[in-house]
C-alpha atoms as a PDB file:
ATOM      1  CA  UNK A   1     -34.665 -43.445-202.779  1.00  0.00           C
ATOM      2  CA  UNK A   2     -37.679 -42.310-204.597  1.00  0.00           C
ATOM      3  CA  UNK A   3     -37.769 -38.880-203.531  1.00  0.00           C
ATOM      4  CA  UNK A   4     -34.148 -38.351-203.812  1.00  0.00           C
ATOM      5  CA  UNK A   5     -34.848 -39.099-207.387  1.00  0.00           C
ATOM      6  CA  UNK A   6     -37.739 -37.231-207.837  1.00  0.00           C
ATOM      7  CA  UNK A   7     -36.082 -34.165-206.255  1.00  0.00           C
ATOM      8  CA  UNK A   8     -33.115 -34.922-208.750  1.00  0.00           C
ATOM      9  CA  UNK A   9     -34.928 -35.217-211.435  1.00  0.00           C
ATOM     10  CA  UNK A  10     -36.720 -31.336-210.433  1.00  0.00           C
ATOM     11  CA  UNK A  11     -33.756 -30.172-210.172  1.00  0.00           C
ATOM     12  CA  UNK A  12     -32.294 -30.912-213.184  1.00  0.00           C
ATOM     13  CA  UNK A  13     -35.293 -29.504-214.965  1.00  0.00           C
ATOM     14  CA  UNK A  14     -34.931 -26.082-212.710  1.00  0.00           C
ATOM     15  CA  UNK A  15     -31.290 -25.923-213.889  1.00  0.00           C
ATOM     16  CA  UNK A  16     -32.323 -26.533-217.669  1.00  0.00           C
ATOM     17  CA  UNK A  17     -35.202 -24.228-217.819  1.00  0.00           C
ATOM     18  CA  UNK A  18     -32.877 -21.518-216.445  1.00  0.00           C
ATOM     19  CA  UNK A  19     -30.399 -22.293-218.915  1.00  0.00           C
ATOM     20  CA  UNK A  20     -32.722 -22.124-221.892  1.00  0.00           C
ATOM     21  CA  UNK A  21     -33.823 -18.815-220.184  1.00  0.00           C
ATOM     22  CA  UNK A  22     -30.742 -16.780-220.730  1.00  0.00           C
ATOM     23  CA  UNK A  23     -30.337 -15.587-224.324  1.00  0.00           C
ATOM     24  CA  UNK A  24     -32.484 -12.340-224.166  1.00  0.00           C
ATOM     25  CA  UNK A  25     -30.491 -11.463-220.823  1.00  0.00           C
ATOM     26  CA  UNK A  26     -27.064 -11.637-223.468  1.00  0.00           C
ATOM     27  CA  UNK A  27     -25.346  -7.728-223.356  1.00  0.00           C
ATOM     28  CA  UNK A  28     -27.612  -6.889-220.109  1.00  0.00           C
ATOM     29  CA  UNK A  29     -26.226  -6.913-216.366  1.00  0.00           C
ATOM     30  CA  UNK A  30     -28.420  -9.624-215.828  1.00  0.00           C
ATOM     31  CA  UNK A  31     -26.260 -11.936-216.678  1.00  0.00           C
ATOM     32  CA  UNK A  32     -25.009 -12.247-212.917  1.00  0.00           C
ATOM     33  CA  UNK A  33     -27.965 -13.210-211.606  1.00  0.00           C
ATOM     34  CA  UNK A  34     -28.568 -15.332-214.087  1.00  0.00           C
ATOM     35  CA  UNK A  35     -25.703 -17.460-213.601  1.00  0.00           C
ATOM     36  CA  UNK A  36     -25.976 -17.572-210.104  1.00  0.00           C
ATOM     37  CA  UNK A  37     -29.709 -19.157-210.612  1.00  0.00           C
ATOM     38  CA  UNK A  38     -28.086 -21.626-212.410  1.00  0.00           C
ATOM     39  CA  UNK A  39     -25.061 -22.065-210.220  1.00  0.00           C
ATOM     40  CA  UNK A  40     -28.047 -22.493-207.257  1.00  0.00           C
ATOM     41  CA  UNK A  41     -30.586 -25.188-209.336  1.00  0.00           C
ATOM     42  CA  UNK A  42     -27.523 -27.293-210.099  1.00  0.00           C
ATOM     43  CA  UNK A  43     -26.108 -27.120-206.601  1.00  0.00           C
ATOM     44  CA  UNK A  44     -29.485 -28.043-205.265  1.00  0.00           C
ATOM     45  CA  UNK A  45     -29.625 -30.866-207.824  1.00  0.00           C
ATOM     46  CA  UNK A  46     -26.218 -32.500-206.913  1.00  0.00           C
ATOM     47  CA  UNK A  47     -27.786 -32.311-203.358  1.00  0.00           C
ATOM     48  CA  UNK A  48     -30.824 -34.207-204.088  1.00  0.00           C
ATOM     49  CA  UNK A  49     -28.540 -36.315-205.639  1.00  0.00           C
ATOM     50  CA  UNK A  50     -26.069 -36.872-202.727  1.00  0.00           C
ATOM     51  CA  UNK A  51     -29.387 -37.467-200.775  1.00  0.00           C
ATOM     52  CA  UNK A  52     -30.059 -41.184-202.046  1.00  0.00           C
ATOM     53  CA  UNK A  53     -29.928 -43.627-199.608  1.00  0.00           C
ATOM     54  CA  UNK A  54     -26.312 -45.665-201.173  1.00  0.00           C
ATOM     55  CA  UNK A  55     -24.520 -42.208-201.198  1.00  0.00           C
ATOM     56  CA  UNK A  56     -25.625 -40.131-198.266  1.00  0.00           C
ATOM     57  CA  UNK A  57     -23.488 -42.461-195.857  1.00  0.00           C
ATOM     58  CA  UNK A  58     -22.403 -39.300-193.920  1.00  0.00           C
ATOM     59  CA  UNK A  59     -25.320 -37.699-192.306  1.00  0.00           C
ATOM     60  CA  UNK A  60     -24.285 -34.427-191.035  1.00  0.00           C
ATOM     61  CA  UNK A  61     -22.182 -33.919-194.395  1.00  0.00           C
ATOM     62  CA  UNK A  62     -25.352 -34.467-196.590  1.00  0.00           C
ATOM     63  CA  UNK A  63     -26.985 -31.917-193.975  1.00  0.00           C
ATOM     64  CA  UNK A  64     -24.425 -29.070-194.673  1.00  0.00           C
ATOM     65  CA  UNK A  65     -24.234 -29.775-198.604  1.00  0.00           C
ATOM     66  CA  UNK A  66     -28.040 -29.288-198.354  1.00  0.00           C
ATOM     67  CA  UNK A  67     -28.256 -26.291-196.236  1.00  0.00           C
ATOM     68  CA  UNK A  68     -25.221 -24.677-198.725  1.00  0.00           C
ATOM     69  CA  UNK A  69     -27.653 -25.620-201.696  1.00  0.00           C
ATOM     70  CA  UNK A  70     -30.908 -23.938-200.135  1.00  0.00           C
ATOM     71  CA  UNK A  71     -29.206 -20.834-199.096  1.00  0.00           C
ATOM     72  CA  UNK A  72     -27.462 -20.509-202.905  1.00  0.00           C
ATOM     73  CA  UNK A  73     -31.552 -19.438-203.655  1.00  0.00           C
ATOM     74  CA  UNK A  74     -30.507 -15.967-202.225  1.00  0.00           C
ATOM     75  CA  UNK A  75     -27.678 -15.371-204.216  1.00  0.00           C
ATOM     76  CA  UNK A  76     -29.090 -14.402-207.506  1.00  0.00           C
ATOM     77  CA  UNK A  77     -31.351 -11.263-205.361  1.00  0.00           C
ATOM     78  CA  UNK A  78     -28.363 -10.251-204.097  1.00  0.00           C
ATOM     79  CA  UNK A  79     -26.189 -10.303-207.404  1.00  0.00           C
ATOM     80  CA  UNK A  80     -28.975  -8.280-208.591  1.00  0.00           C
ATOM     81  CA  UNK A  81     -28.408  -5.276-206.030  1.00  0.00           C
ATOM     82  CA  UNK A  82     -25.079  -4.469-208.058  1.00  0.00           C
ATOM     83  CA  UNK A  83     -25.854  -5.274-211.601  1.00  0.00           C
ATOM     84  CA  UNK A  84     -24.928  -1.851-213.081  1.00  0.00           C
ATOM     85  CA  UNK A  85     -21.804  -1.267-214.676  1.00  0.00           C
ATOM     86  CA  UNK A  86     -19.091  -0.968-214.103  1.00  0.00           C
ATOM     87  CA  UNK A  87     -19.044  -2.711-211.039  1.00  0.00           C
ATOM     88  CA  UNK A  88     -21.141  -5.870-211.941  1.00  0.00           C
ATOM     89  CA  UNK A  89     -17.921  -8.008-212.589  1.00  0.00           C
ATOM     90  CA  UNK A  90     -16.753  -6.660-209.104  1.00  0.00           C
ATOM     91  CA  UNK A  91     -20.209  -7.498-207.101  1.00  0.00           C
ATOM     92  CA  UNK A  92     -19.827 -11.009-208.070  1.00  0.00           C
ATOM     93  CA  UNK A  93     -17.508 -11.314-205.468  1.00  0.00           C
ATOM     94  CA  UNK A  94     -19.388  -9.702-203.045  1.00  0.00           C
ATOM     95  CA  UNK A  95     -22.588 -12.116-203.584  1.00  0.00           C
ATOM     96  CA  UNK A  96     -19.516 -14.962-203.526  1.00  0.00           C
ATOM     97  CA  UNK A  97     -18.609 -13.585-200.433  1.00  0.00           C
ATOM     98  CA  UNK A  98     -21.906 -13.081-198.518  1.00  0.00           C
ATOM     99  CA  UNK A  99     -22.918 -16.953-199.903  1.00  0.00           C
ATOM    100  CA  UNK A 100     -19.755 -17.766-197.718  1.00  0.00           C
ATOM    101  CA  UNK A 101     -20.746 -15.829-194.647  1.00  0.00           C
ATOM    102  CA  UNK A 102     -24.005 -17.568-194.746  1.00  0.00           C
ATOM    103  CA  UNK A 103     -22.483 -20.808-194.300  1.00  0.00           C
ATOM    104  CA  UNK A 104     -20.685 -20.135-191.551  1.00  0.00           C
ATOM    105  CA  UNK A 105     -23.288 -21.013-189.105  1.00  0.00           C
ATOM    106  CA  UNK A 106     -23.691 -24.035-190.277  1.00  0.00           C
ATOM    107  CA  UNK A 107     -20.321 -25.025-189.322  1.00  0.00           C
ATOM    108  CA  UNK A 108     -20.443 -23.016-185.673  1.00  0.00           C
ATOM    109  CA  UNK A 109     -24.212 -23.924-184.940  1.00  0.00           C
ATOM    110  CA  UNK A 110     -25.374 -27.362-183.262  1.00  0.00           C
ATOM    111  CA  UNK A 111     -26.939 -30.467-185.206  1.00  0.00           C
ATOM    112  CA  UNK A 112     -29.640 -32.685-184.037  1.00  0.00           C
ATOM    113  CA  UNK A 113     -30.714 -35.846-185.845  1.00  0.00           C
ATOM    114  CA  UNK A 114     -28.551 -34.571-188.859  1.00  0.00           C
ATOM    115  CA  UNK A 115     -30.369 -31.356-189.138  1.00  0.00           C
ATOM    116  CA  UNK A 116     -28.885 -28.090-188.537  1.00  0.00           C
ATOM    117  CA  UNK A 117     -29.975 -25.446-186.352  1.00  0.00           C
ATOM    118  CA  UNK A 118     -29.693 -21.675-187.460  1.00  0.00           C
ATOM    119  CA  UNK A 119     -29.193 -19.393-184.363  1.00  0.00           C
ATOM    120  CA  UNK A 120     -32.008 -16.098-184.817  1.00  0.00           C
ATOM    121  CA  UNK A 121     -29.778 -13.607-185.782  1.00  0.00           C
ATOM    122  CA  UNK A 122     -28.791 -15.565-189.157  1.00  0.00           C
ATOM    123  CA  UNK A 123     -32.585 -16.910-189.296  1.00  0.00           C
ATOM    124  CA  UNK A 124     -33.702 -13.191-189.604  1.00  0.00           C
ATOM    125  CA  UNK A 125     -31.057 -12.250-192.131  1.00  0.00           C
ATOM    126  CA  UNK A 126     -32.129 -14.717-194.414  1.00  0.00           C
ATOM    127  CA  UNK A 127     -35.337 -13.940-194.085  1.00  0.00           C
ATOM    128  CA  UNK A 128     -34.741 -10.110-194.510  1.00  0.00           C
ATOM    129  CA  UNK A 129     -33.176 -11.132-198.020  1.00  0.00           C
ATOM    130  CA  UNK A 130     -36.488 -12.964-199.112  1.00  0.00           C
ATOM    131  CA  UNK A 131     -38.063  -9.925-198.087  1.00  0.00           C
ATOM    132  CA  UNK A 132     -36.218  -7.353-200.191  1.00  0.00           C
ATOM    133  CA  UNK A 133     -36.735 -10.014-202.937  1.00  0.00           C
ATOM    134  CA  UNK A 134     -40.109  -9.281-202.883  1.00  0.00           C
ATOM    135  CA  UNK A 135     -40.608  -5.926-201.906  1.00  0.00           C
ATOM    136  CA  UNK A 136     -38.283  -4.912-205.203  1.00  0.00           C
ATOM    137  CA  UNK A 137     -40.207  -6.826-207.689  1.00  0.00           C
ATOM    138  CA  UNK A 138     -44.442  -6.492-206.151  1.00  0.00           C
ATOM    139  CA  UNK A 139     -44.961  -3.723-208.270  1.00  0.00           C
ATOM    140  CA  UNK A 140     -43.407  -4.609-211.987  1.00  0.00           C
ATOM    141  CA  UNK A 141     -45.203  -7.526-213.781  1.00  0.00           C
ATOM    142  CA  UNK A 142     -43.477 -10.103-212.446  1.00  0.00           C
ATOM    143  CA  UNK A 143     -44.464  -9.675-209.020  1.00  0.00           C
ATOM    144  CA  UNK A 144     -46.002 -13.720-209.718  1.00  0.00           C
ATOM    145  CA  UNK A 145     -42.982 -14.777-210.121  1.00  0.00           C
ATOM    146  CA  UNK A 146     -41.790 -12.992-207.115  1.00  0.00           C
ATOM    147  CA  UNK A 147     -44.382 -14.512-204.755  1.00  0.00           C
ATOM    148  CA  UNK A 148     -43.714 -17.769-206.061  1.00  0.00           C
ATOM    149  CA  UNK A 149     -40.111 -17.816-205.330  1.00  0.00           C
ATOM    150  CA  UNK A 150     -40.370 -16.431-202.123  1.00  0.00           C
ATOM    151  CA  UNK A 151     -42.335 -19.126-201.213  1.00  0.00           C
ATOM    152  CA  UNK A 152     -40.033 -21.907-202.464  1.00  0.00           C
ATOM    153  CA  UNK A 153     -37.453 -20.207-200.637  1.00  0.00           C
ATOM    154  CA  UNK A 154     -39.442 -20.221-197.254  1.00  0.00           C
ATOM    155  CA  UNK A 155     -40.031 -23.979-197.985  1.00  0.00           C
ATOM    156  CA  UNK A 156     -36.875 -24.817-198.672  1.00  0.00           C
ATOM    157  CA  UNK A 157     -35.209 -22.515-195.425  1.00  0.00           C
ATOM    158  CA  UNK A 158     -38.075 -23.466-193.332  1.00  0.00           C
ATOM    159  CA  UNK A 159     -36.286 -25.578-190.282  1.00  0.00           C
ATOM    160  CA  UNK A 160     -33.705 -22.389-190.569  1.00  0.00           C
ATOM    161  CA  UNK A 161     -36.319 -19.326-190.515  1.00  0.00           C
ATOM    162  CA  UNK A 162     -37.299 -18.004-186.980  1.00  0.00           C
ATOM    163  CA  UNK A 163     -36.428 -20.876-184.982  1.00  0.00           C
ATOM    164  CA  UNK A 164     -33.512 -22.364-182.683  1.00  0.00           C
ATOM    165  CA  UNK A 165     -34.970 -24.905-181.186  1.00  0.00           C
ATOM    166  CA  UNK A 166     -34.427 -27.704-183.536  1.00  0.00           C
ATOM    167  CA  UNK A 167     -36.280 -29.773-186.417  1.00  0.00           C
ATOM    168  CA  UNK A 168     -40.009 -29.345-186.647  1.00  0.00           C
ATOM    169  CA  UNK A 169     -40.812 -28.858-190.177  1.00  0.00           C
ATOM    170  CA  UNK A 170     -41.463 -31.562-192.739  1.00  0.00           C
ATOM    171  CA  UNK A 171     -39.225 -34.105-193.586  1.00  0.00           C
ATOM    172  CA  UNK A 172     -36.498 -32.621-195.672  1.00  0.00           C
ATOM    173  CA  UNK A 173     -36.681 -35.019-198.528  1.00  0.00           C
ATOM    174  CA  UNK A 174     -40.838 -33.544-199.008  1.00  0.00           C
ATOM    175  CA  UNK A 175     -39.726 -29.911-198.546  1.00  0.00           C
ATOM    176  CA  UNK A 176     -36.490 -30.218-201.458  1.00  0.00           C
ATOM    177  CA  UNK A 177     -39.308 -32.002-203.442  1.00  0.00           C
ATOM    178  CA  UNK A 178     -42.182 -28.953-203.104  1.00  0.00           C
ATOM    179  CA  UNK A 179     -39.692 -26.266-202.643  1.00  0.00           C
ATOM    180  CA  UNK A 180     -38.097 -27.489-206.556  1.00  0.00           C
ATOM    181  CA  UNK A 181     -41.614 -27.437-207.529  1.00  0.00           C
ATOM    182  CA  UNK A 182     -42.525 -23.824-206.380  1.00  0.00           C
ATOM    183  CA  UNK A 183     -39.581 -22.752-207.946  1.00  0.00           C
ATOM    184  CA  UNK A 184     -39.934 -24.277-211.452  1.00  0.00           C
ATOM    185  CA  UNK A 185     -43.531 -22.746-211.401  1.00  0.00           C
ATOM    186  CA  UNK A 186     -41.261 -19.178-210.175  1.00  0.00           C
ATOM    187  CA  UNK A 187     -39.310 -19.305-213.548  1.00  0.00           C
ATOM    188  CA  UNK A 188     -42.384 -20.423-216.179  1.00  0.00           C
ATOM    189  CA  UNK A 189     -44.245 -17.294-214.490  1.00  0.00           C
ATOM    190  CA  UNK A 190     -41.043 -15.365-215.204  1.00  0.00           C
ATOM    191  CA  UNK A 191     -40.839 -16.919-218.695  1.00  0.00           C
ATOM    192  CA  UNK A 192     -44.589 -16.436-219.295  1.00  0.00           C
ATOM    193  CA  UNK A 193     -44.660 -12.792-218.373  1.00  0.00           C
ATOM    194  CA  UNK A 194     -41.675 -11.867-219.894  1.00  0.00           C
ATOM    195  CA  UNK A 195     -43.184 -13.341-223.529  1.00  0.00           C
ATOM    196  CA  UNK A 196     -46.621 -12.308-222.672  1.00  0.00           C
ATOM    197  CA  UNK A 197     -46.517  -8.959-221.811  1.00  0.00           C
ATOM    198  CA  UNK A 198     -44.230  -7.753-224.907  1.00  0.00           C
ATOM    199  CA  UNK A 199     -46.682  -8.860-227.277  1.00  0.00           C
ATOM    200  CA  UNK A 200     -49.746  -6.838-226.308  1.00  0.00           C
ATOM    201  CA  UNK A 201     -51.887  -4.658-228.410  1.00  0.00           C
ATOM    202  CA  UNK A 202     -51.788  -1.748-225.686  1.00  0.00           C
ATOM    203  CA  UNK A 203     -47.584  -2.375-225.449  1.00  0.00           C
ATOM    204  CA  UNK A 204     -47.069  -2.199-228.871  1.00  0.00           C
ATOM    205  CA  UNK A 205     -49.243   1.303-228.534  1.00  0.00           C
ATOM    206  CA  UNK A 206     -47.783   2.631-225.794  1.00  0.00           C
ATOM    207  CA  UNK A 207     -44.926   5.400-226.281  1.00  0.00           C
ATOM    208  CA  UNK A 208     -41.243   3.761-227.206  1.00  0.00           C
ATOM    209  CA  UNK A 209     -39.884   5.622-224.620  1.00  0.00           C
ATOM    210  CA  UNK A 210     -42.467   4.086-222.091  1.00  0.00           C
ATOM    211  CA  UNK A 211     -41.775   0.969-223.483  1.00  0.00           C
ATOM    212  CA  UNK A 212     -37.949   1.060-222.674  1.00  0.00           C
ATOM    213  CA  UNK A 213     -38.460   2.514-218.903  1.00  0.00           C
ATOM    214  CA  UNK A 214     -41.487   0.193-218.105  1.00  0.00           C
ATOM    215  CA  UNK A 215     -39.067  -3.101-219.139  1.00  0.00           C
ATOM    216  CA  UNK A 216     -36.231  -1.564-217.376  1.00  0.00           C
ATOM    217  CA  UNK A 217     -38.001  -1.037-214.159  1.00  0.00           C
ATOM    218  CA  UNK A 218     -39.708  -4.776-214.402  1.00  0.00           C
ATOM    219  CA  UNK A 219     -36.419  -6.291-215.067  1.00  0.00           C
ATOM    220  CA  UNK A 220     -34.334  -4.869-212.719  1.00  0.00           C
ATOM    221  CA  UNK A 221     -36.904  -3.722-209.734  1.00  0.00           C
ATOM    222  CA  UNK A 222     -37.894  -0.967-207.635  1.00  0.00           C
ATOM    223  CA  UNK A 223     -34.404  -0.349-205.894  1.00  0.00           C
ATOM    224  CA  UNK A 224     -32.886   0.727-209.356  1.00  0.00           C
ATOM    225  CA  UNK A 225     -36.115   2.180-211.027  1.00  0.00           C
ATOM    226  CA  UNK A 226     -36.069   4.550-208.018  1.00  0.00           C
ATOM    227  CA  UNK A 227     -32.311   5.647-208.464  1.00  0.00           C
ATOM    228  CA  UNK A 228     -32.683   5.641-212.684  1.00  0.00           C
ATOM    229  CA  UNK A 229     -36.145   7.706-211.850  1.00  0.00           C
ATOM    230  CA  UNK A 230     -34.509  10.328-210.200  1.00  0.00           C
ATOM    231  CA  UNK A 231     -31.127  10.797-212.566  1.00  0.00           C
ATOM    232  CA  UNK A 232     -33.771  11.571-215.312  1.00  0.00           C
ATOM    233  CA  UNK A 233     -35.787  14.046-213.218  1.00  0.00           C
ATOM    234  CA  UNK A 234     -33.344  15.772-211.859  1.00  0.00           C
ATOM    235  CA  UNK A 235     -32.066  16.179-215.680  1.00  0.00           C
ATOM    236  CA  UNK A 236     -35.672  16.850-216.855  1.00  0.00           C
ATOM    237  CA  UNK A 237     -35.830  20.021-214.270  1.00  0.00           C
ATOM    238  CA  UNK A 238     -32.489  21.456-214.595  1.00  0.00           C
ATOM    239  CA  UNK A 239     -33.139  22.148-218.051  1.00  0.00           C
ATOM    240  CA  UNK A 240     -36.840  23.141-217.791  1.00  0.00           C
ATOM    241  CA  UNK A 241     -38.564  20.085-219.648  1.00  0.00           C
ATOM    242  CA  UNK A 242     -42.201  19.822-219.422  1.00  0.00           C
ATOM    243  CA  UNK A 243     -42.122  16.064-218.575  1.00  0.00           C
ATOM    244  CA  UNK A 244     -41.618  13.961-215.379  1.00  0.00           C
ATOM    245  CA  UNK A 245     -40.817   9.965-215.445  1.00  0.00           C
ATOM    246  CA  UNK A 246     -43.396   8.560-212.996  1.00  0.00           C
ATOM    247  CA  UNK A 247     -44.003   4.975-212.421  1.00  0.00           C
ATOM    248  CA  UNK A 248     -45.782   4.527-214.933  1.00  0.00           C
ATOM    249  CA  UNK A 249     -43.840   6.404-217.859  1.00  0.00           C
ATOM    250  CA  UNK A 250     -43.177  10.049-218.858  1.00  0.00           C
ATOM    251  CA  UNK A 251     -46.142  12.771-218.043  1.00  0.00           C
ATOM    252  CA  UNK A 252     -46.299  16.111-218.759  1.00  0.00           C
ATOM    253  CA  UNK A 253     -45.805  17.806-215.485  1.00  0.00           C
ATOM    254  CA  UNK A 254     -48.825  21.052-216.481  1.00  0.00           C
ATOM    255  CA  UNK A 255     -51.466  18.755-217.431  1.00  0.00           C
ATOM    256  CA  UNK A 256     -50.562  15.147-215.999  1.00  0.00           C
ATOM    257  CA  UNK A 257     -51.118  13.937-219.141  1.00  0.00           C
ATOM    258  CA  UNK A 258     -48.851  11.062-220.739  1.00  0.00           C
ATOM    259  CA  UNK A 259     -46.331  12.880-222.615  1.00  0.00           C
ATOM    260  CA  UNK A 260     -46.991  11.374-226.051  1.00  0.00           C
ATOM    261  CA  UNK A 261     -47.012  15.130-228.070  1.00  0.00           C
ATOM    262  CA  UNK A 262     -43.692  16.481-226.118  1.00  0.00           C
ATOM    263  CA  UNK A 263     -41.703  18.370-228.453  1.00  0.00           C
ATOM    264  CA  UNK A 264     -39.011  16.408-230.899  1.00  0.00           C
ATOM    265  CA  UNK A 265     -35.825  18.460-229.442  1.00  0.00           C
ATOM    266  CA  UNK A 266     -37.354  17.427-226.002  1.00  0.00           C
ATOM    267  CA  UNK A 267     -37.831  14.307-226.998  1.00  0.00           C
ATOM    268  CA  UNK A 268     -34.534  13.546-228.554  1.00  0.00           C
ATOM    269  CA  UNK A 269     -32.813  15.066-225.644  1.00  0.00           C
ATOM    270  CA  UNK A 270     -34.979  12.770-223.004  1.00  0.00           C
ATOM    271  CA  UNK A 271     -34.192   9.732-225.075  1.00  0.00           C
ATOM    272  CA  UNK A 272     -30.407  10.716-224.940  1.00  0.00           C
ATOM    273  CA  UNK A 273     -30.565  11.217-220.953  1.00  0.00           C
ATOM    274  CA  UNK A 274     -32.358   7.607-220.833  1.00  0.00           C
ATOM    275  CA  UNK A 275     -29.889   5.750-222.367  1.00  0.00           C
ATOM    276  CA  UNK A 276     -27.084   7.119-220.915  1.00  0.00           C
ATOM    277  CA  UNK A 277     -28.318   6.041-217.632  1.00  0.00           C
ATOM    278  CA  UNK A 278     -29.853   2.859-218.720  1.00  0.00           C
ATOM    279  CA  UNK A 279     -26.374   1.924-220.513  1.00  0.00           C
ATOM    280  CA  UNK A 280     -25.128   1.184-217.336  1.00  0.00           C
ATOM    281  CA  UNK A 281     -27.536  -2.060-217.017  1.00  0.00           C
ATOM    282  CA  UNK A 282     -28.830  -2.370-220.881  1.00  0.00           C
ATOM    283  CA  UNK A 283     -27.378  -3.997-223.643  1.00  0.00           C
ATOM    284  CA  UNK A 284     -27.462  -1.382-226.930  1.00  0.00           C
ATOM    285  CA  UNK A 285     -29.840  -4.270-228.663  1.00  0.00           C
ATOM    286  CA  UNK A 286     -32.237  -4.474-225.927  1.00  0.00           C
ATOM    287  CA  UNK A 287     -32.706  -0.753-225.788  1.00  0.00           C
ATOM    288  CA  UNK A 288     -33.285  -0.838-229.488  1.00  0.00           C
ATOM    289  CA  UNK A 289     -35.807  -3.791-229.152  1.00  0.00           C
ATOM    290  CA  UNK A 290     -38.204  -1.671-226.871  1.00  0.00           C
ATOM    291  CA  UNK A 291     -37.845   1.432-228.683  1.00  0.00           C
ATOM    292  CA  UNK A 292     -38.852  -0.237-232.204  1.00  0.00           C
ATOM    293  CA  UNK A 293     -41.533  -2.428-230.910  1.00  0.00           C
ATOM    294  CA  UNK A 294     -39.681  -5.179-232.504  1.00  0.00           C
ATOM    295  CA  UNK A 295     -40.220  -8.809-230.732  1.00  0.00           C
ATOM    296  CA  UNK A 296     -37.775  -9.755-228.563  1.00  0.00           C
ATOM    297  CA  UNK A 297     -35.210 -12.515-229.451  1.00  0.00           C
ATOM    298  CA  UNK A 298     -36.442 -15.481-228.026  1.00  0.00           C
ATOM    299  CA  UNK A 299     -34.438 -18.683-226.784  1.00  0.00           C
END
């Protein structure tokens, strides 16, 4: 009964944190994922909850209710793969769908003991999904983050992940109780970085236009960095600009030099061709907020 309480307890301080987390994400297409963090700390929390001992009378039921809640951790990665607009209302039901697909095996697959076994074609699907997770977010400042939930998601799908041959992981009450943990210490590295970062001497210095592209591709990943990357250079060259967006913000193309002295009417027309694109996932504010330098609007 302890650790069902304990786990509860985690879970209902995941759920809050991520709560208290979305107010700068207000206007933005991050909103999806957002909600669908939520929507997966509060459905591993009832979980937990259906766990103790005087409630968890039917064993394979508790077993599916707690594989549903550890597979809701993918959701938010993939709500993320459609968040530009238009079509980020839309893609909700596509993450809604997927979530149901990935229960299905659950109900087809065999149970031992009350645990569930995941046949290898699902295992490796999930796992593909924590993959992507990571690969899209290494290189933006929040790759922390990204290794730590990762890992709480491997803990969490552990008896599910490469295997068929039934339970030989840790008990499941220990795993809800460090997998919780991992991912509370995912979202205060999130928090922290997000805070941290913005209020830097060499941020504040660095060009507003770097600014805006540099949070854009650390919010949203390398999967949409890539395709907003190449809108803007393909722009940049039909009309003969000196400047390329690289990775690491604009550079004049001759010298490889950042692009700090580019010419106002170049300029103005690159900051035009960035916010038409970024539109599409960026509130108006939060464009404004990295342009100005001004702090962000804390929760």
């Amino acid at each position: 009964m302890a650790a069902s309480l304990l786990n509860t307890a985690l879970g209902l301080a995941l759920t809050l944190l991520l709560m208290q987390s979305g107010k700068p994400l207000r206007g933005s297409t991050l909103i999806g994922p957002w909600l669908w963090g939520i929507i997966s700390a509060a459905t591993l929390t009832m979980a937990s909850f259906a766990a103790l001992p005087s409630l968890a009378a039917d064993v394979p039921l508790t077993a599916l209710f707690t594989y549903a809640a550890e597979v809701s951790t993918l959701c938010p990665l993939v709500a993320l793969l459609g968040a530009r607009r238009p079509q980020h209302n839309a893609w909700q039901f596509v993450v809604a769908t997927l979530y149901a697909i990935l229960l299905v095996p659950a109900f087809q697959g065999g149970r031992t003991g009350g645990e569930i076994a995941i046949e290898a074609p699902w295992s490796w699907f999930m796992l593909g999904l924590i993959g992507v997770g990571i690969l899209n977010t290494m290189p933006t400042r929040y790759w922390l983050a990204a290794v730590a939930l990762a890992f709480g998601q491997l803990i969490l799908l552990a008896p599910h992940l490469l295997t068929s041959s039934g339970p030989t992981w840790a008990p499941q009450q220990s795993r809800m109780t460090a997998g919780l943990g991992v991912l509370i210490v995912a979202v205060l590295l999130l928090r922290w970085r997000a805070a941290a970062a913005l209020m830097l001497p060499a941020w504040q210095a660095r060009d507003p236009l770097d600014r805006l592209w540099i949070d854009f591709r650390d919010a949203f990943g390398v999967l949409w960095a890539l395709r907003v990357q190449q809108r803007v250079n393909a722009a940049a060259e039909q009309y003969g600009w000196p400047v390329e967006l690289t990775w690491e913000g604009f550079y004049d193309r001759i010298s490889h030099q950042p692009a700090t002295a580019m010419p106002a009417d170049v300029r103005a027309a690159l900051e035009h061709i960035l916010r038409s694109v970024l539109w599409r996932f960026m509130s108006e504010p939060w464009m404004e907020q990295r342009l100005s330098g001004l702090p962000e609007e804390r929760s």
